[in-house]
N, C-alpha and C. Protein backbone atom coordinates (compact mmCIF):
# COMPACT_ATOMS: atom_id res chain seq x y z
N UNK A 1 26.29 11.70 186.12
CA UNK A 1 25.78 12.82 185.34
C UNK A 1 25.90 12.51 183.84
N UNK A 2 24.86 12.61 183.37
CA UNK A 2 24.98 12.12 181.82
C UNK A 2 25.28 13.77 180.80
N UNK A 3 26.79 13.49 180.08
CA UNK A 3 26.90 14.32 178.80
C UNK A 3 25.73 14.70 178.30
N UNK A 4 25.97 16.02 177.65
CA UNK A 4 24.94 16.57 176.34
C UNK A 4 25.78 16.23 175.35
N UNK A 5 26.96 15.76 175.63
CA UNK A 5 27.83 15.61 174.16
C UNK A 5 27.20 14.34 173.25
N UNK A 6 27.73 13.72 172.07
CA UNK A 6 27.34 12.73 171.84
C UNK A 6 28.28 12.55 171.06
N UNK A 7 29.10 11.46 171.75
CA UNK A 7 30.62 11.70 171.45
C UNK A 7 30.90 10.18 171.21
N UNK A 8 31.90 9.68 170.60
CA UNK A 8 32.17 8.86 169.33
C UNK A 8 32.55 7.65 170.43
N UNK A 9 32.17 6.64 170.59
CA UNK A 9 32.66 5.55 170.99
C UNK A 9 33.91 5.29 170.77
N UNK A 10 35.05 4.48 171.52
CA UNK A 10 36.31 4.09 171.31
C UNK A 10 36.42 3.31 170.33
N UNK A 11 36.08 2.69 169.84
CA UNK A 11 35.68 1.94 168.75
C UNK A 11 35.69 2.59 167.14
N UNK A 12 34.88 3.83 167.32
CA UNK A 12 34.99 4.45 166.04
C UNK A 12 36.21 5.38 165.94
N UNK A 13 36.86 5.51 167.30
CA UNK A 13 37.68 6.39 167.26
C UNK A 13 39.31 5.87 166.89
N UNK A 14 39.24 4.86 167.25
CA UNK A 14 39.65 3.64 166.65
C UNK A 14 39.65 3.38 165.34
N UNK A 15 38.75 3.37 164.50
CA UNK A 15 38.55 3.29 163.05
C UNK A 15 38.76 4.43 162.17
N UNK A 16 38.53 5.25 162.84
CA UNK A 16 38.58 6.64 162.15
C UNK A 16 40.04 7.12 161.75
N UNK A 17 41.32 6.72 162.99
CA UNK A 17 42.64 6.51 162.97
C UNK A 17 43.42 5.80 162.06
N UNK A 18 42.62 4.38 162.06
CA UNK A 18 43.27 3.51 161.01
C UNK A 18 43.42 3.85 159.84
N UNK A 19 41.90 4.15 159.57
CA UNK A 19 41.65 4.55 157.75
C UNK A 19 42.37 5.40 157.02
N UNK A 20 43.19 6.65 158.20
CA UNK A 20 43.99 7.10 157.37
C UNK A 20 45.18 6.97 158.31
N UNK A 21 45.72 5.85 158.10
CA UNK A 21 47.20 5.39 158.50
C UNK A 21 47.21 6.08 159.90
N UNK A 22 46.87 6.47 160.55
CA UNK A 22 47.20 7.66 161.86
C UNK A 22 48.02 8.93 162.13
N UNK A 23 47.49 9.47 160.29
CA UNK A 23 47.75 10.76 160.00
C UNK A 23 46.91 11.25 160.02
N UNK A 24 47.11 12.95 160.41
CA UNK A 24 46.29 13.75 160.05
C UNK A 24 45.28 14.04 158.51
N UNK A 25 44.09 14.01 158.78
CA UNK A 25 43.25 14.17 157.77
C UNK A 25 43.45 15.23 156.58
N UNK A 26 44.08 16.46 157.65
CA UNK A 26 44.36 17.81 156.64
C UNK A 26 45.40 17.98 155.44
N UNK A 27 45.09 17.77 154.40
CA UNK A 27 45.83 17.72 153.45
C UNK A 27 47.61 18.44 153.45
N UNK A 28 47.16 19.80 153.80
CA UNK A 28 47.93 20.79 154.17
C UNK A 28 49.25 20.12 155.44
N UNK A 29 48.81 19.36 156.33
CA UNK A 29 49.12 18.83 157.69
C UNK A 29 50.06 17.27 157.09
N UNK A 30 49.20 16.39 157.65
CA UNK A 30 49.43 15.20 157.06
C UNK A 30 50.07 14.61 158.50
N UNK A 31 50.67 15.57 159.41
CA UNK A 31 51.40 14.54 160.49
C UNK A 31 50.77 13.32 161.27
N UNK A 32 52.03 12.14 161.23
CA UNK A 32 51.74 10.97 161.90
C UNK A 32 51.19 11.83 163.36
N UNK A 33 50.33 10.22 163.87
CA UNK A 33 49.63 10.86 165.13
C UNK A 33 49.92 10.02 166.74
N UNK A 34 50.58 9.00 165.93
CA UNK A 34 50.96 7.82 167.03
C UNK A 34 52.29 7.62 166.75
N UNK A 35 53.49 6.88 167.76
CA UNK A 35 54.23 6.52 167.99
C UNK A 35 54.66 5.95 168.83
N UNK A 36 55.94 5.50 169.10
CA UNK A 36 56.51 5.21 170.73
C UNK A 36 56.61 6.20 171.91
N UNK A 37 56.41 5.55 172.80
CA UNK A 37 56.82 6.40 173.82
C UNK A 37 58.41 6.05 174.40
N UNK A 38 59.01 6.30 175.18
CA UNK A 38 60.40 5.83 175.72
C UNK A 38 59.81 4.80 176.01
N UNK A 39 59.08 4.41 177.08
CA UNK A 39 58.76 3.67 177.91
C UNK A 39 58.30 2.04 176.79
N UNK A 40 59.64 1.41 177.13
CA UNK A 40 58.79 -0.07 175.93
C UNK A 40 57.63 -0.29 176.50
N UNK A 41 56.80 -0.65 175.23
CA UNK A 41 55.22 -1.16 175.29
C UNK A 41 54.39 -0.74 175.25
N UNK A 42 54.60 1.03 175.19
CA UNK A 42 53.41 2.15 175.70
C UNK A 42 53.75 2.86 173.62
N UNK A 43 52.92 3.64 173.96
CA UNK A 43 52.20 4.25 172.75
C UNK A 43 52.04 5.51 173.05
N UNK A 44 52.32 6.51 172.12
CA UNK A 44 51.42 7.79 172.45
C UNK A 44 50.53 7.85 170.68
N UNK A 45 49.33 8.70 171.48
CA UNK A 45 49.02 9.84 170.36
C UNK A 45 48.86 10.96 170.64
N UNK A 46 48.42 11.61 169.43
CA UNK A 46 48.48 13.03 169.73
C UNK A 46 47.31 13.26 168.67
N UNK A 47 46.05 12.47 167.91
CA UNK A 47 45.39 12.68 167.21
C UNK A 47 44.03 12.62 168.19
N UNK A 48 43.16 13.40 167.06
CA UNK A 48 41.65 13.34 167.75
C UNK A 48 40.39 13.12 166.34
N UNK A 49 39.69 12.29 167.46
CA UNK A 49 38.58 12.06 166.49
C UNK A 49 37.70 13.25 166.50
N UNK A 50 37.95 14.01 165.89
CA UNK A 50 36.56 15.32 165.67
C UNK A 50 36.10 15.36 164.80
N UNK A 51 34.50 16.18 165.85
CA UNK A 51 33.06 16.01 164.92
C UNK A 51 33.60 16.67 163.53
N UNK A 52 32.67 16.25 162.62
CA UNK A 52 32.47 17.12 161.81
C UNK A 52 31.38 18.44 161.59
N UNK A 53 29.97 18.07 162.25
CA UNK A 53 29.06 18.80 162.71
C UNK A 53 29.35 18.62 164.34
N UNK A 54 28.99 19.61 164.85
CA UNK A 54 29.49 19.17 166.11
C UNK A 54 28.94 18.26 167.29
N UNK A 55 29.43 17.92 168.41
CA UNK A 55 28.52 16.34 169.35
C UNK A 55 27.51 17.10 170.26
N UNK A 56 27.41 18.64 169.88
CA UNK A 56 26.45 19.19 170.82
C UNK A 56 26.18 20.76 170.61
N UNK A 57 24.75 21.47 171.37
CA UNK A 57 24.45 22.69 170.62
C UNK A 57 25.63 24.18 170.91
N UNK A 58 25.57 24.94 169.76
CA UNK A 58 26.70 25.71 170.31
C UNK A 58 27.88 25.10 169.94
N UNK A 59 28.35 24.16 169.27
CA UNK A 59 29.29 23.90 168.67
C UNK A 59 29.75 24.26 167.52
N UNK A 60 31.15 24.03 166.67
CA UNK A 60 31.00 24.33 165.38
C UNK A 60 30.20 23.57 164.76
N UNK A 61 29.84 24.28 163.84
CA UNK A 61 29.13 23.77 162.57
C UNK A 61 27.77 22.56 163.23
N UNK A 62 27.78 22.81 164.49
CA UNK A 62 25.99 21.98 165.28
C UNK A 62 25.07 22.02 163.88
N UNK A 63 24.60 20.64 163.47
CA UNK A 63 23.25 20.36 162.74
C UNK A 63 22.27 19.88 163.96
N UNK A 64 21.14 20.87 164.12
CA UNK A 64 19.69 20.43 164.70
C UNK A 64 19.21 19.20 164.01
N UNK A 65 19.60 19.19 162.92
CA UNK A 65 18.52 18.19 162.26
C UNK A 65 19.44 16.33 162.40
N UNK A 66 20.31 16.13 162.74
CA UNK A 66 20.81 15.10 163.29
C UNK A 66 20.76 14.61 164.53
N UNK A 67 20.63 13.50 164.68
CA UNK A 67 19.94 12.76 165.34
C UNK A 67 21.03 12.26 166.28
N UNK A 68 21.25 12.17 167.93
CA UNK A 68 22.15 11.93 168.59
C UNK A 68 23.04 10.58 167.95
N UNK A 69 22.45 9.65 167.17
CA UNK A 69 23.35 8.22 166.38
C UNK A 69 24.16 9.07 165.42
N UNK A 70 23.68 9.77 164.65
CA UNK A 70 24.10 10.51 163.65
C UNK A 70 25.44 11.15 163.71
N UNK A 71 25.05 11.92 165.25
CA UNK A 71 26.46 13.00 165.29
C UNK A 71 27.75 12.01 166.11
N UNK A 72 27.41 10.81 166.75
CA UNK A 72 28.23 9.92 167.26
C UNK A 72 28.56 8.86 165.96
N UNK A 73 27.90 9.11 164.75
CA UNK A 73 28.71 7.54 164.20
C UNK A 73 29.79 8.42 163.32
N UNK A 74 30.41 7.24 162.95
CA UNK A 74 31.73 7.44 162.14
C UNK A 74 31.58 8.24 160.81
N UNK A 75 30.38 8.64 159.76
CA UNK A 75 30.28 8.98 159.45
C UNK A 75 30.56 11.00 159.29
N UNK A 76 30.26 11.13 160.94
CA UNK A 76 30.26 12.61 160.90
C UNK A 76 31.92 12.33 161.43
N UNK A 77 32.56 11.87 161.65
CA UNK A 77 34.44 12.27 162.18
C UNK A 77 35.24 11.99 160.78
N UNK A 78 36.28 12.64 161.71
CA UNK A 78 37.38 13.00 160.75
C UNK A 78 38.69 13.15 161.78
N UNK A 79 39.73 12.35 161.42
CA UNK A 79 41.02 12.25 162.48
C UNK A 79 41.73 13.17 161.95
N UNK A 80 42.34 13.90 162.69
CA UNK A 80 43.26 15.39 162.65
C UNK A 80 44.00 14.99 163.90
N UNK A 81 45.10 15.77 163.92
CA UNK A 81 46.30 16.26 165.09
C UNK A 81 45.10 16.89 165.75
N UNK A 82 46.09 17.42 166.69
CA UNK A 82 45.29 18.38 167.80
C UNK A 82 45.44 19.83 167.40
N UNK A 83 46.38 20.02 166.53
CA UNK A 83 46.75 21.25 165.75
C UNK A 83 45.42 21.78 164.88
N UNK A 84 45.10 20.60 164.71
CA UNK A 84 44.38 20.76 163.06
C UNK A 84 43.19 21.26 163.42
N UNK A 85 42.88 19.83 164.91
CA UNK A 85 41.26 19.52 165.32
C UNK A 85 41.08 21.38 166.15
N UNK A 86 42.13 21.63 166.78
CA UNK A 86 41.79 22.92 167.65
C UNK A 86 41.15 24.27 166.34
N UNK A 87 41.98 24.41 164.96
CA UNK A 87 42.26 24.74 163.88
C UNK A 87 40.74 25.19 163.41
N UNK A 88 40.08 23.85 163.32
CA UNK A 88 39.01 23.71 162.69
C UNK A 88 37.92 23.95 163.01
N UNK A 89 37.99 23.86 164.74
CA UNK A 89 36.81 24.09 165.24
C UNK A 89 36.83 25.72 166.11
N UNK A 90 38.16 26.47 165.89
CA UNK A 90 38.13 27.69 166.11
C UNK A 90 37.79 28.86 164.86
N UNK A 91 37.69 28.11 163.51
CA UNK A 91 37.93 28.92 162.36
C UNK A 91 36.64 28.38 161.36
N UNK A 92 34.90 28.01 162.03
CA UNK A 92 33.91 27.07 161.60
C UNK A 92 33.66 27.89 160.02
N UNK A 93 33.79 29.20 159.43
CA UNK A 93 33.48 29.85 158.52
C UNK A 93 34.43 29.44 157.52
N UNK A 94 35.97 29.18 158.16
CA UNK A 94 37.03 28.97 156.62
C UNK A 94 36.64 27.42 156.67
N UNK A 95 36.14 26.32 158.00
CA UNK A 95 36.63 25.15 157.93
C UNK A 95 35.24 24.72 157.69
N UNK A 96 34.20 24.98 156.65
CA UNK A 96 33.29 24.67 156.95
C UNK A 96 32.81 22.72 156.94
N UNK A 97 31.55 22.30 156.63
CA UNK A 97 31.05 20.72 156.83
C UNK A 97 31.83 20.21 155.48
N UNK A 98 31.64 20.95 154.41
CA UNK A 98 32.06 20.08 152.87
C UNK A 98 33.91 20.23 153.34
N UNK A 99 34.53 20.78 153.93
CA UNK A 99 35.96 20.61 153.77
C UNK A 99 36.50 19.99 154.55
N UNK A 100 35.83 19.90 155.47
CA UNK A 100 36.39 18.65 156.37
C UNK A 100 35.85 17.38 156.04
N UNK A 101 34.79 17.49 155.00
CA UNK A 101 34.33 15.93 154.73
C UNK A 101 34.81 15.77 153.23
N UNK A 102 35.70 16.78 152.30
CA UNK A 102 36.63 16.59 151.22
C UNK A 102 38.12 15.53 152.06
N UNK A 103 38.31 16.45 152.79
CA UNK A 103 39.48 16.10 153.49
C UNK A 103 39.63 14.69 154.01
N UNK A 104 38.26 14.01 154.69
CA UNK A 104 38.20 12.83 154.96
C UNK A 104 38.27 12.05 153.80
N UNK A 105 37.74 12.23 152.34
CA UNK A 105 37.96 11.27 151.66
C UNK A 105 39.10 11.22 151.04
N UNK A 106 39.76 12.42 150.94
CA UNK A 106 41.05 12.30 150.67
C UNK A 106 41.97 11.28 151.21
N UNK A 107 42.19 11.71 152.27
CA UNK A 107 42.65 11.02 153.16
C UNK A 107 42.93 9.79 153.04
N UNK A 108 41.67 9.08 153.44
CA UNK A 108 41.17 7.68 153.19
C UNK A 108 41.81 6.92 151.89
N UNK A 109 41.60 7.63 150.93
CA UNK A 109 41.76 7.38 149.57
C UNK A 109 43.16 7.25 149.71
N UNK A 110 43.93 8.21 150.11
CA UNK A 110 45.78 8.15 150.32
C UNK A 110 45.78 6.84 150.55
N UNK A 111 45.10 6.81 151.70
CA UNK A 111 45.72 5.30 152.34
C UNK A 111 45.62 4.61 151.83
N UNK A 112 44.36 3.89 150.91
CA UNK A 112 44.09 2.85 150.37
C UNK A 112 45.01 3.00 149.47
N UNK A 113 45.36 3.90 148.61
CA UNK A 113 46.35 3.67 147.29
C UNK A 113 47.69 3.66 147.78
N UNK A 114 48.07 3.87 148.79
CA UNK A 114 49.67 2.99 149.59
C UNK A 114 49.51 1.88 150.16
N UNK A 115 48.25 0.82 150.17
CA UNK A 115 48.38 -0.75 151.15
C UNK A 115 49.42 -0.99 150.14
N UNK A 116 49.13 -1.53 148.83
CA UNK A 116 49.34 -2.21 148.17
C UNK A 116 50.69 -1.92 147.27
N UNK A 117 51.31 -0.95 147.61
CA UNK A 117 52.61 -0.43 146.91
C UNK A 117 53.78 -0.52 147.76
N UNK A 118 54.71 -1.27 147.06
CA UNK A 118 55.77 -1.51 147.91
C UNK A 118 56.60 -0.33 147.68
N UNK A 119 57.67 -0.21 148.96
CA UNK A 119 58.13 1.12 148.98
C UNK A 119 59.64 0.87 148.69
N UNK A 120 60.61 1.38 148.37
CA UNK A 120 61.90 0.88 148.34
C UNK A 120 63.40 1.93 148.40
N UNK A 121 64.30 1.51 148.59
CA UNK A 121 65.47 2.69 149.13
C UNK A 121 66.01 3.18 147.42
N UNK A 122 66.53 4.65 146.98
CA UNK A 122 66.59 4.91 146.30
C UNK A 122 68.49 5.15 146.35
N UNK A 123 69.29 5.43 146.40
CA UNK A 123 70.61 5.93 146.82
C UNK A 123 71.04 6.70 145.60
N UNK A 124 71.34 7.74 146.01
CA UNK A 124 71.47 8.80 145.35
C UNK A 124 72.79 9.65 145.82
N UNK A 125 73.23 10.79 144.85
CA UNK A 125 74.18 11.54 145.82
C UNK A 125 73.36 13.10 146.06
N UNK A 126 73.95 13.61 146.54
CA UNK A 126 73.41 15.09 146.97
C UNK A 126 72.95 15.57 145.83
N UNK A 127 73.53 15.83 145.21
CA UNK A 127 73.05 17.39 143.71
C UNK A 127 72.00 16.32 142.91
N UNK A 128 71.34 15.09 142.94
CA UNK A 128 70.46 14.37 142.22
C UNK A 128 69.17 14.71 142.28
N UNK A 129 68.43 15.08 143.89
CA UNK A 129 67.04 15.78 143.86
C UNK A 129 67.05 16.97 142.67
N UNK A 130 68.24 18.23 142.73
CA UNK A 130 68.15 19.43 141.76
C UNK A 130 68.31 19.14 140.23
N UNK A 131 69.09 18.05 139.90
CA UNK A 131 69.60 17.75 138.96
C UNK A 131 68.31 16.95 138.10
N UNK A 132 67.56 16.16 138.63
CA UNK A 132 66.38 15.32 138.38
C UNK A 132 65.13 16.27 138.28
N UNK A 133 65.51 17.86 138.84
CA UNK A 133 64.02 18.67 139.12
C UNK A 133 63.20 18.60 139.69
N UNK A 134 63.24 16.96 140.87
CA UNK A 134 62.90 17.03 142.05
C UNK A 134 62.42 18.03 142.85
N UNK A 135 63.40 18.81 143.23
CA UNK A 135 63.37 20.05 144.49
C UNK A 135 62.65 21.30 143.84
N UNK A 136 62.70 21.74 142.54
CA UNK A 136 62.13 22.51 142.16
C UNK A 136 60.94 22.34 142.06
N UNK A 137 60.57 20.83 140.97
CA UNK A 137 58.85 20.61 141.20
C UNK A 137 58.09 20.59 142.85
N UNK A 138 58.87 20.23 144.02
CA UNK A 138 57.92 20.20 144.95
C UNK A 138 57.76 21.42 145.27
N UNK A 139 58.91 22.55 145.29
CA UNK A 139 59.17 24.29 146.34
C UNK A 139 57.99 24.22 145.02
N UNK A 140 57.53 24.68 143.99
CA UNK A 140 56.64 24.80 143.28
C UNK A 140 55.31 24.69 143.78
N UNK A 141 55.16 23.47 143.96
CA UNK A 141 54.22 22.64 145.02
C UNK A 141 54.13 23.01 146.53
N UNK A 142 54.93 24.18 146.93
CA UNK A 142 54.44 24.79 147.88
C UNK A 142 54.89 23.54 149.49
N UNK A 143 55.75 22.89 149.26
CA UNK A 143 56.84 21.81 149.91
C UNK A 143 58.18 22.94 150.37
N UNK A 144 58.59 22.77 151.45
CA UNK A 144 59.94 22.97 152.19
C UNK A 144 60.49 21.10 152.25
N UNK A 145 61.98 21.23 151.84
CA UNK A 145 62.15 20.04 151.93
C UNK A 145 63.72 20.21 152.32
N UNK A 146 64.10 18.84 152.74
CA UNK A 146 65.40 19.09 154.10
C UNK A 146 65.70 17.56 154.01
N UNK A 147 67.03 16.97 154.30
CA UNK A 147 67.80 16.08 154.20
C UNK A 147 68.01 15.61 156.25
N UNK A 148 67.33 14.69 156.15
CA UNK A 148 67.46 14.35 157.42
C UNK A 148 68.16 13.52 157.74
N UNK A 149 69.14 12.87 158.70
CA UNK A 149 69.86 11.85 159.29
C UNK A 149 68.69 10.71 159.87
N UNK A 150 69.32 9.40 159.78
CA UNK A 150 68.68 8.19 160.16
C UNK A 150 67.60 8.79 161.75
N UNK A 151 68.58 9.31 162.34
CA UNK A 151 68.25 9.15 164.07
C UNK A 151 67.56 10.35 164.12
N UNK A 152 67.11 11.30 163.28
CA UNK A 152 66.23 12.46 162.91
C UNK A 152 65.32 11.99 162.22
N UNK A 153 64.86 11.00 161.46
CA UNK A 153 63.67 10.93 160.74
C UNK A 153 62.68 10.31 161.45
N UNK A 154 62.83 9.43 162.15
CA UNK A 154 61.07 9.20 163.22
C UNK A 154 60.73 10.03 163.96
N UNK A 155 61.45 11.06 164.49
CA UNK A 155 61.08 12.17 164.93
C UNK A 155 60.27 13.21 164.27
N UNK A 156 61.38 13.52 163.33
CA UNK A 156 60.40 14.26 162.60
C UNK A 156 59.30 13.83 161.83
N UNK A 157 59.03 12.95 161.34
CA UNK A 157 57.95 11.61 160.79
C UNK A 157 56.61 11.83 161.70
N UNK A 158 57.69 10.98 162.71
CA UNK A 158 56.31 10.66 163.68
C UNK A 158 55.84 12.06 164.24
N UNK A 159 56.81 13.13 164.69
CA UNK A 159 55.43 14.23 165.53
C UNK A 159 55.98 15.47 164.81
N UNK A 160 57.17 16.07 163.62
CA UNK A 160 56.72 17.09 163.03
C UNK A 160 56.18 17.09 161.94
N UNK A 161 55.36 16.18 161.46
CA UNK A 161 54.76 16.17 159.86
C UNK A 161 55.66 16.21 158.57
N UNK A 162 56.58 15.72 159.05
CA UNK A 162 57.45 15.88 157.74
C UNK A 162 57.45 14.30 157.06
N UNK A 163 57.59 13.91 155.85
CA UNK A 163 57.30 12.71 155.36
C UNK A 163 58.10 12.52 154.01
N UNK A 164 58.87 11.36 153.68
CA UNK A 164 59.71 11.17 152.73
C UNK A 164 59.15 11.47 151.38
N UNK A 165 59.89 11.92 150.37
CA UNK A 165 59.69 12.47 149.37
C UNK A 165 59.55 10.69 148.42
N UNK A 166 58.66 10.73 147.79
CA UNK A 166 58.50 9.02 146.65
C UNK A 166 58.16 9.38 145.75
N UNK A 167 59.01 8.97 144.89
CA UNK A 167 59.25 9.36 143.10
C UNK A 167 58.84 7.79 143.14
N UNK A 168 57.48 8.05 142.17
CA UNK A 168 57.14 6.73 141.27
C UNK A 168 57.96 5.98 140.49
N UNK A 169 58.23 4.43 140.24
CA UNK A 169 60.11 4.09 139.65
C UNK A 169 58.71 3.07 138.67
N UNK A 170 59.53 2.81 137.48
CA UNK A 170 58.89 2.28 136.24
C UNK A 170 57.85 0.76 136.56
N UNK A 171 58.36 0.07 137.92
CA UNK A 171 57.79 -1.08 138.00
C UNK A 171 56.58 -1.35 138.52
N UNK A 172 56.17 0.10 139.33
CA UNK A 172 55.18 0.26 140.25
C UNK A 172 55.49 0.31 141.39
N UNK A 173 56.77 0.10 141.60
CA UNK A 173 57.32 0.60 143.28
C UNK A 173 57.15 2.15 143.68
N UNK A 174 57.56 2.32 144.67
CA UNK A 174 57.66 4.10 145.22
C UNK A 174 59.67 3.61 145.63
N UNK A 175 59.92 5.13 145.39
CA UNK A 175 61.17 5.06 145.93
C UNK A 175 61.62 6.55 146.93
N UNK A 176 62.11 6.07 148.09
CA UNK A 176 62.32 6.62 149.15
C UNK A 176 64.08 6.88 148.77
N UNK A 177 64.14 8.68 148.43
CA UNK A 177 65.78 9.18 148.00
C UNK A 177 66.60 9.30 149.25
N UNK A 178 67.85 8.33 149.32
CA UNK A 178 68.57 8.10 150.23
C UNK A 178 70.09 8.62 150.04
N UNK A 179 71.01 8.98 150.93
CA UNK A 179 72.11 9.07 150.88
C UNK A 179 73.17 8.21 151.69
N UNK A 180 74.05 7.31 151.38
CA UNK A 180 74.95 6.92 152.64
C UNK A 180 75.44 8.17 153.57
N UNK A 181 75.21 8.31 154.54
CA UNK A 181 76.08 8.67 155.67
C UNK A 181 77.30 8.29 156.33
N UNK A 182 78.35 8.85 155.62
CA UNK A 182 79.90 8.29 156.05
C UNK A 182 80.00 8.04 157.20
N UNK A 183 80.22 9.33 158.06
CA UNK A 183 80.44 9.03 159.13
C UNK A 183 79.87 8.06 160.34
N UNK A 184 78.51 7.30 160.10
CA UNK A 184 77.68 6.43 160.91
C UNK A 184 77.81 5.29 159.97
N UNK A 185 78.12 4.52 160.69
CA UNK A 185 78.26 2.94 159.58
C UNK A 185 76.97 2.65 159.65
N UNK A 186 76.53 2.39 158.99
CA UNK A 186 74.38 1.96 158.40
C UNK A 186 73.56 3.37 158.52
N UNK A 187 74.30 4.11 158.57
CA UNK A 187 73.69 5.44 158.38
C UNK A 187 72.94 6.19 157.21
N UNK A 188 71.94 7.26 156.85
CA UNK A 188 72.18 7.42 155.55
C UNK A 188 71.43 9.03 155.77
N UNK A 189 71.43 9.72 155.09
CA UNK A 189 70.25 10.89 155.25
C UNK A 189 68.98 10.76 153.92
N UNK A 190 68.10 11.00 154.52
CA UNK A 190 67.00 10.96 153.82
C UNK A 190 65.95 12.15 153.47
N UNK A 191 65.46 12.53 151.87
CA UNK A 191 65.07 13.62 151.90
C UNK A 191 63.30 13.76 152.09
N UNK A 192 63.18 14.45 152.96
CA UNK A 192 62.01 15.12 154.12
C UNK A 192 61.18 15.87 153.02
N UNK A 193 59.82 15.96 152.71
CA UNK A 193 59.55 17.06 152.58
C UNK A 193 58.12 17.46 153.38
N UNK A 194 57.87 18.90 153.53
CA UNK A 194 56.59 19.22 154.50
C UNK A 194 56.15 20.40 154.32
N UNK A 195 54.51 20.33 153.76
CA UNK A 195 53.83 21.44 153.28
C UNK A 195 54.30 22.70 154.13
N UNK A 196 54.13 23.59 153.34
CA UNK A 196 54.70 25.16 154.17
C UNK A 196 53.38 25.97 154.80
N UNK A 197 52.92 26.25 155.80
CA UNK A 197 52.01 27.18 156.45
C UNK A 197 51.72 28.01 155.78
């Protein structure tokens, strides 16, 4: 039985992932979309390639005037969580075609301006984020931000959207604010931050 959909080859869906690191597209969002599974060797995701006009009639935001290549190439997607993708295509009036195709170049653009920047450990003590004005400029910025332990941050990284805070350092590095953790020998806590709903 052949689909009415016209739905994105593995291939683009594939590409669409990469371009923005295998985060979410939504500015607001940002969560990683892949990770480990327990199981060595296996992978999960949790991202989706969705249309931007939709792969069929009766969809959000459906253009008649595109052409079944059209609504399948890479051009019309945009990689989101499943949060985002359900988000977007339940809410077609707030999420309309120009904001999900702002969002894609955003995105994109993130990524490209982190290949090339090396990232590096910052060590700090506690009262230095407030003391530096750190914590105030991001809660400003509409950021919740939280001090995570080593064995808490790919977790929260990889599937609650939370992502290390990087203060630009004079050389062109990024620096990732760290704390030793006494009690765990190679331990350290690291500060989290993640847009607020």
């Amino acid at each position: 039985m052949t689909s009415s959909r016209d739905d994105f080859p593995e291939s683009t869906k594939h590409a669409l992932a990469a371009r923005v690191n295998h985060r979410c597209s939504n500015p607001g969002c940002g969560a990683r979309t892949s990770g480990p599974q327990v199981e060595p060797g296996k992978a999960l995701n949790v991202g989706v390639a969705a249309h931007i006009a939709s792969a069929a009639p009766g969809g959000p935001r459906y253009d008649p005037t595109m052409t079944p290549q059209q609504r399948a190439d890479i051009a019309n997607g945009v990689w989101l969580c499943q949060t985002c993708a359900k988000l977007v295509d339940n809410d077609e009036v707030r999420f309309k075609e120009v904001v999900l195709r702002e969002w894609k170049a955003v995105a994109e653009q993130d990524a490209l301006d982190q290949e090339a920047v090396q990232i590096i450990d910052k060590w700090v003590n506690e009262s230095y984020p407030e003391e530096a004005g750190i914590i105030q400029e991001l809660t400003a910025q509409g950021y919740d931000l939280r001090w995570s332990t080593a064995n808490q941050e790919s977790e929260r990284v990889d599937l609650q959207g939370w992502e290390p805070v990087l203060l630009d350092q004079t050389e062109g590095t990024k620096a990732r604010l760290k704390i030793h953790d006494q009690p765990v020998v190679g331990g350290y806590l690291i500060l989290l931050k993640k847009k607020k709903l």
